[in-house]
C-alpha atoms as a PDB file:
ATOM      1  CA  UNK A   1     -74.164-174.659-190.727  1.00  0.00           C
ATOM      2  CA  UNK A   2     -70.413-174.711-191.835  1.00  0.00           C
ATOM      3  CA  UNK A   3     -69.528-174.529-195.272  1.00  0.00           C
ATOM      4  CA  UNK A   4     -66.758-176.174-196.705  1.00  0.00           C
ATOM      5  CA  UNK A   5     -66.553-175.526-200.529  1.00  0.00           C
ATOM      6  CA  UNK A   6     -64.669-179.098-201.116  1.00  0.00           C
ATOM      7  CA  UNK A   7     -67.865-181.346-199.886  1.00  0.00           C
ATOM      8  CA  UNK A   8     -70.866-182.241-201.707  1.00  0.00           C
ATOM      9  CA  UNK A   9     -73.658-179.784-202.083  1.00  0.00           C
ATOM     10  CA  UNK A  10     -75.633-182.650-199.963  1.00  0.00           C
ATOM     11  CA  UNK A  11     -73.208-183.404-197.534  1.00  0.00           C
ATOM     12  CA  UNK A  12     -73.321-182.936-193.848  1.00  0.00           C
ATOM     13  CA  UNK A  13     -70.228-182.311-191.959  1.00  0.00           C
ATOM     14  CA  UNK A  14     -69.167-183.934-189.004  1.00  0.00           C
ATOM     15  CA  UNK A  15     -66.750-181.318-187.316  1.00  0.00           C
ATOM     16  CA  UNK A  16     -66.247-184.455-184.115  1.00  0.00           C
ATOM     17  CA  UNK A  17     -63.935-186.611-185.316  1.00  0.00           C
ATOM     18  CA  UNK A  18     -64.532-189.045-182.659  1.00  0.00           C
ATOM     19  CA  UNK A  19     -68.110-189.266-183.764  1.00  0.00           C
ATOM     20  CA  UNK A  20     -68.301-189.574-187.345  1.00  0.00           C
ATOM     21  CA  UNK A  21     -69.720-192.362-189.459  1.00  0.00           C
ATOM     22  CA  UNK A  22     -67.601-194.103-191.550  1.00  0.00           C
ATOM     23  CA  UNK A  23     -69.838-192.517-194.348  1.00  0.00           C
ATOM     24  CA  UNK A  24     -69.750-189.602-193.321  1.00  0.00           C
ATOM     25  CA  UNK A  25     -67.848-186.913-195.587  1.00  0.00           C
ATOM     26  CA  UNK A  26     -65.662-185.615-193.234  1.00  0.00           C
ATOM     27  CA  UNK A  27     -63.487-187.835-191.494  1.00  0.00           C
ATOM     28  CA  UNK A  28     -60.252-188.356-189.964  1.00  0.00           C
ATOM     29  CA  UNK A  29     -58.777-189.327-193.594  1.00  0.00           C
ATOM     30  CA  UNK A  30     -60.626-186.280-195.034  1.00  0.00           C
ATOM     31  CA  UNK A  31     -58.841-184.156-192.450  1.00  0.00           C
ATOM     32  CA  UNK A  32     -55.800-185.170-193.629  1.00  0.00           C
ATOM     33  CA  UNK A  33     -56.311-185.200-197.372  1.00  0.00           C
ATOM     34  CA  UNK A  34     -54.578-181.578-198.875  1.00  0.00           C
ATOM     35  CA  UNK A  35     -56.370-178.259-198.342  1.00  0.00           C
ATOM     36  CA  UNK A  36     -54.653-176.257-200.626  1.00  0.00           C
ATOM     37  CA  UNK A  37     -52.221-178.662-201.895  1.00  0.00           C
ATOM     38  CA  UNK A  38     -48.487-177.069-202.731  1.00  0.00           C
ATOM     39  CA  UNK A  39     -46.203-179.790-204.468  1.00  0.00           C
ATOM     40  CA  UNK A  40     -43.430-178.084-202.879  1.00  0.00           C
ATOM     41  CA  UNK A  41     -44.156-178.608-198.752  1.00  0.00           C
ATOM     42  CA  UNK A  42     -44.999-182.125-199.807  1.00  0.00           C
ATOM     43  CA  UNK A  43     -41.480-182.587-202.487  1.00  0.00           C
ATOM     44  CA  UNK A  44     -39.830-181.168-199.294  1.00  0.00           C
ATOM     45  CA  UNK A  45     -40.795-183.014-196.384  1.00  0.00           C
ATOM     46  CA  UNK A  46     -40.660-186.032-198.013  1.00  0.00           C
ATOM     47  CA  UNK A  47     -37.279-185.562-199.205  1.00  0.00           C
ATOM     48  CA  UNK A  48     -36.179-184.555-195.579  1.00  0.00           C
ATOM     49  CA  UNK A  49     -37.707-187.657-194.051  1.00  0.00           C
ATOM     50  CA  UNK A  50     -35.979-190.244-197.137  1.00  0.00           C
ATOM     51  CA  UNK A  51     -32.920-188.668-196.411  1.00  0.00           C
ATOM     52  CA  UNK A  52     -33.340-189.348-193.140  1.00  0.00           C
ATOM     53  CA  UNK A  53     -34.053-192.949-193.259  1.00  0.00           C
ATOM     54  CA  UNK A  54     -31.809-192.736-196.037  1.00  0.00           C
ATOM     55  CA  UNK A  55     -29.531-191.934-193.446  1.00  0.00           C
ATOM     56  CA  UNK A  56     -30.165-194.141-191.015  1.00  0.00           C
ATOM     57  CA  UNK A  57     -29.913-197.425-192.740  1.00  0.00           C
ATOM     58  CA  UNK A  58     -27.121-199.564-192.785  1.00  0.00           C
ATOM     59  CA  UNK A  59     -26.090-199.166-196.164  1.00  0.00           C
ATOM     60  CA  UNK A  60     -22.052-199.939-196.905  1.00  0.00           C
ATOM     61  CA  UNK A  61     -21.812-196.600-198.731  1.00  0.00           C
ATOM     62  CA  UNK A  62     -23.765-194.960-195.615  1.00  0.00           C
ATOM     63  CA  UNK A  63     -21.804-197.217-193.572  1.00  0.00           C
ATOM     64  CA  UNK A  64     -18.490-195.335-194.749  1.00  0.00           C
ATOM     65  CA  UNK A  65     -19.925-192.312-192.718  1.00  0.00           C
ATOM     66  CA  UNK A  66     -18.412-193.552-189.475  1.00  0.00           C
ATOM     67  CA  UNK A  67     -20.092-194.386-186.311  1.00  0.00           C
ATOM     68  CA  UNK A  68     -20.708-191.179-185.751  1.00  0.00           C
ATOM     69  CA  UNK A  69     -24.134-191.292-188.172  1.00  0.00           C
ATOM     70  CA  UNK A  70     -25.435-193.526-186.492  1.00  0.00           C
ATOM     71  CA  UNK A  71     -24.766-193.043-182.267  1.00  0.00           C
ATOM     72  CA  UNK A  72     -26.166-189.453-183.707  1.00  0.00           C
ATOM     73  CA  UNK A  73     -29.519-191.335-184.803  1.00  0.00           C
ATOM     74  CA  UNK A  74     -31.100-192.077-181.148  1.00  0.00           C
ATOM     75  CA  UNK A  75     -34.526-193.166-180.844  1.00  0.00           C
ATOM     76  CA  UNK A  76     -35.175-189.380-179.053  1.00  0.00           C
ATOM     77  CA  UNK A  77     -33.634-187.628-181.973  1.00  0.00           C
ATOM     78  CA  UNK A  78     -35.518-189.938-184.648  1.00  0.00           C
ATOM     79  CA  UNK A  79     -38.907-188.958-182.719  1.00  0.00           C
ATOM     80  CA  UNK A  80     -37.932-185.196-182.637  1.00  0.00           C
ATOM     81  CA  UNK A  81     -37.182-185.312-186.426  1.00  0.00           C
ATOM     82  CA  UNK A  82     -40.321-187.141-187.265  1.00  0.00           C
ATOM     83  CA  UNK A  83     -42.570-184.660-184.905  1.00  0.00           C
ATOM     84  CA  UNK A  84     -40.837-181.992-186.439  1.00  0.00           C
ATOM     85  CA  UNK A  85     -41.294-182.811-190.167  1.00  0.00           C
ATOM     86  CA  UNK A  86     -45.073-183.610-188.927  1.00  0.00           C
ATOM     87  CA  UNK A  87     -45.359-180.466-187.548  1.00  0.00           C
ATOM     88  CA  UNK A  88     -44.286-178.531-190.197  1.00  0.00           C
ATOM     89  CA  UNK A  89     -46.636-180.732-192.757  1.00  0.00           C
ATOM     90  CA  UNK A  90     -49.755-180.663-190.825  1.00  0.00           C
ATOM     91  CA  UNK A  91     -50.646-176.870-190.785  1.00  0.00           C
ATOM     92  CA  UNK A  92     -50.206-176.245-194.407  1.00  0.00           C
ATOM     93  CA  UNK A  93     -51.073-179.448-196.410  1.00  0.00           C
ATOM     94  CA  UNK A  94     -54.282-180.620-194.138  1.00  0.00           C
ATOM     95  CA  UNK A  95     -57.495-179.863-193.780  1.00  0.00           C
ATOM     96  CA  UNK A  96     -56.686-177.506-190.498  1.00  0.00           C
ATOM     97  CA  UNK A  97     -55.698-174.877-193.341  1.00  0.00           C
ATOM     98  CA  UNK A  98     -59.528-174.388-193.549  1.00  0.00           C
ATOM     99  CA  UNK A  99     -59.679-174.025-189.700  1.00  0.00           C
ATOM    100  CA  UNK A 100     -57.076-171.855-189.593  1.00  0.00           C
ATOM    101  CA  UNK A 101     -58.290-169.725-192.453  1.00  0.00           C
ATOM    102  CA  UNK A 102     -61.908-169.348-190.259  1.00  0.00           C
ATOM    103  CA  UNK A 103     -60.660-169.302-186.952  1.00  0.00           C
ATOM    104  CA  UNK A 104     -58.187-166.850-185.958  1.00  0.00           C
ATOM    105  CA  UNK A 105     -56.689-168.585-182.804  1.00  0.00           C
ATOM    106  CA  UNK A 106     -56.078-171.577-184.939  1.00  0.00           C
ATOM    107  CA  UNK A 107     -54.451-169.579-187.005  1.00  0.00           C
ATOM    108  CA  UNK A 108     -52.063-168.782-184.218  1.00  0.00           C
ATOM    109  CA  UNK A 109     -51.724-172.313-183.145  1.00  0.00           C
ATOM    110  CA  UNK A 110     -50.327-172.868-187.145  1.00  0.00           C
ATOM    111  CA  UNK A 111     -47.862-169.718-186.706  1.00  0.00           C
ATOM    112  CA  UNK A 112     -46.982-171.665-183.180  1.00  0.00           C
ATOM    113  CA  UNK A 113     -46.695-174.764-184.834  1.00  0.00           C
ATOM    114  CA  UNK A 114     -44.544-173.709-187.928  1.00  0.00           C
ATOM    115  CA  UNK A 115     -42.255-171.049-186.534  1.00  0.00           C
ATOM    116  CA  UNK A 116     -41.737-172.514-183.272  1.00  0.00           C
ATOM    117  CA  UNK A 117     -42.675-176.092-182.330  1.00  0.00           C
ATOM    118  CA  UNK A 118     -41.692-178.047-185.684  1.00  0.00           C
ATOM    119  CA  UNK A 119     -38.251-175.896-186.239  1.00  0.00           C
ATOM    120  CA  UNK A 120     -37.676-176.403-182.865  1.00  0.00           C
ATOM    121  CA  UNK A 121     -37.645-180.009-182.987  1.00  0.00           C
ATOM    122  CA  UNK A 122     -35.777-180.367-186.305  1.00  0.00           C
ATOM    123  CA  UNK A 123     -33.032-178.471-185.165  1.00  0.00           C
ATOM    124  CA  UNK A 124     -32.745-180.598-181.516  1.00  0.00           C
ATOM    125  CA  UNK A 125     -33.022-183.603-183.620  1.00  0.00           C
ATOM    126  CA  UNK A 126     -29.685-182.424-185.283  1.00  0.00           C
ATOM    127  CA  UNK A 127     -30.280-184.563-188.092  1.00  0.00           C
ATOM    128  CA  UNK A 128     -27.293-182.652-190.334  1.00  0.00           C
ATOM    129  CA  UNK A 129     -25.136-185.450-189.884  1.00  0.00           C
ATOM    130  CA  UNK A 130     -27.689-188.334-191.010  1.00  0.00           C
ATOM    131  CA  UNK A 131     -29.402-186.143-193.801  1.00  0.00           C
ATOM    132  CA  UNK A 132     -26.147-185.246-195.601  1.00  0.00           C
ATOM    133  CA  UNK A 133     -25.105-189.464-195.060  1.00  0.00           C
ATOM    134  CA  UNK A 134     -28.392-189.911-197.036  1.00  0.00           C
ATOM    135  CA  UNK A 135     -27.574-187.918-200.085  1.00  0.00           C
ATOM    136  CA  UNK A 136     -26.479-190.141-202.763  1.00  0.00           C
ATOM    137  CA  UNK A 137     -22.464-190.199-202.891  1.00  0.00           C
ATOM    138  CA  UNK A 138     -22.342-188.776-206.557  1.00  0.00           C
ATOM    139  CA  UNK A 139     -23.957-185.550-205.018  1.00  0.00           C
ATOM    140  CA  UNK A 140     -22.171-185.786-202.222  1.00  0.00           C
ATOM    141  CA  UNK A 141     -18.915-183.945-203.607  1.00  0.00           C
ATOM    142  CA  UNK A 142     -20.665-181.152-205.634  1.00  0.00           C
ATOM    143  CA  UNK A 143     -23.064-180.734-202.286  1.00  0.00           C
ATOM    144  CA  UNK A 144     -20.074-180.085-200.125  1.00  0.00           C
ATOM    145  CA  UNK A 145     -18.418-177.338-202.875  1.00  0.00           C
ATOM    146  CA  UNK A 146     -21.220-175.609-202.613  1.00  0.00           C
ATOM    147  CA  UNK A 147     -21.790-175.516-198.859  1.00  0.00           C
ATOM    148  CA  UNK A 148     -17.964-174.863-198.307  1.00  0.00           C
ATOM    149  CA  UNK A 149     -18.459-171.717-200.708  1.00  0.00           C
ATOM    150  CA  UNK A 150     -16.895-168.666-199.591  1.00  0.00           C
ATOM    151  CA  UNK A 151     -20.417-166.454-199.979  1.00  0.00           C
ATOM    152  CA  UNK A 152     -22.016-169.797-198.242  1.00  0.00           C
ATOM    153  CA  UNK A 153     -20.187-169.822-195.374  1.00  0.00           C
ATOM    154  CA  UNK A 154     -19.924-166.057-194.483  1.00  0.00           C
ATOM    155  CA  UNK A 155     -23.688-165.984-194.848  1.00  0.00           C
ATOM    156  CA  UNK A 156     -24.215-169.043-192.074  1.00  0.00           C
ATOM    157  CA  UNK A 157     -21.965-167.625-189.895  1.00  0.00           C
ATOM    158  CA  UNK A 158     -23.426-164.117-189.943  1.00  0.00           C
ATOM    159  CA  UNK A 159     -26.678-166.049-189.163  1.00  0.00           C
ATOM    160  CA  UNK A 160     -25.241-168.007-186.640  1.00  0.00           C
ATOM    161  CA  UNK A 161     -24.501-165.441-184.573  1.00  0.00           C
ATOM    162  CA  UNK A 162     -26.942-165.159-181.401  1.00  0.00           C
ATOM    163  CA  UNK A 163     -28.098-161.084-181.664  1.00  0.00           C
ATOM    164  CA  UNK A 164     -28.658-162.182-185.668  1.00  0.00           C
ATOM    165  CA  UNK A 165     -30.412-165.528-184.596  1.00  0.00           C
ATOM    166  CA  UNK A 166     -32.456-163.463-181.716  1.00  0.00           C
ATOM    167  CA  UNK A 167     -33.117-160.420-184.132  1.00  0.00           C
ATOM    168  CA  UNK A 168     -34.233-163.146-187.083  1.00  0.00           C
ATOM    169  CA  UNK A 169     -36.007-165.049-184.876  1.00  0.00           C
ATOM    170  CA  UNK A 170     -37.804-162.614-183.130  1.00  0.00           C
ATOM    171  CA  UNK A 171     -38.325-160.372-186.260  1.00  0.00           C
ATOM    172  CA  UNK A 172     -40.049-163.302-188.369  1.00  0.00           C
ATOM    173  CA  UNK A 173     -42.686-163.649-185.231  1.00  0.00           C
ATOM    174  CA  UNK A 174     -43.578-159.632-185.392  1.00  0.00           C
ATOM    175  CA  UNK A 175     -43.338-160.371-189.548  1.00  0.00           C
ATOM    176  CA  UNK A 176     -45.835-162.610-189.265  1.00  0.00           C
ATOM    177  CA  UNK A 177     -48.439-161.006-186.531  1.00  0.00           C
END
């Protein structure tokens, strides 16, 4: 049988999600209950998606932003954002942390998952624009200082550049293997 340390001693595990009791132990709400909860995936993915919506409303302050905030919030881009954030939340604060820690090809699906598909769709999102029209306008000045920092700057643009991006990029995969 399978042994998951978090169940009852008299429990009985139903690994088919499409077939479980509703008293069953396991189900789909167990599955996505933390693992091995970390405070800090969950502080920031949720801060990414309220400064998104944040964002996105139609706030007067927000609304100061320009137009520009919100032709950049397309349904597409909101659905790439949201997929992305998911993906990037799923791996490490669900129960497929167990799977992945027992089964080594969902372990790769995770490293697929986190390094490739939810970045991925974060960055085509481009959700720069909205995220930084969700910070709250007293931050907003101090924010910008400190992105427009000499040693802040030079750093992106080193990073920016595509042999650096490849190398990185490719690098953090072989890391990771």
């Amino acid at each position: 049988g399978v042994v998951l340390h978090w169940l009852p001693p008299n429990a009985t595990p139903c690994l088919d999600m499409t077939r479980c009791r509703s008293d069953t132990p396991i189900g789909l709400l167990r599955w996505l209950l933390p693992w091995d909860f970390s405070p800090t995936v969950l502080l920031i993915c949720m801060a990414a998606v309220v400064l998104f919506v944040r964002g996105g409303r139609g706030d007067p302050a927000i609304r100061a932003a320009g137009s520009r905030v919100r032709a950049a919030s397309s349904r597409g881009r909101r659905a790439a954002f949201y997929c992305g954030i998911a993906l990037l939340y799923i791996p490490l604060q669900t129960g497929y942390d167990y799977l992945a820690q027992h089964m080594f090809w969902m372990h790769r699906l995770q490293h697929l998952m986190l390094h490739d598909g939810g970045s991925f769709l974060v960055a085509l999102a481009a959700p720069w624009r909205q995220l930084a029209a969700g910070v709250p306008a007293r931050w907003r000045p101090a924010l910008h200082r400190m992105l427009l920092a000499a040693p802040v700057r030079r750093t992106y643009d080193v990073l920016q550049k595509p042999l650096i991006a490849f190398g990185l990029f490719t690098g953090l995969i072989y890391f990771w293997l």
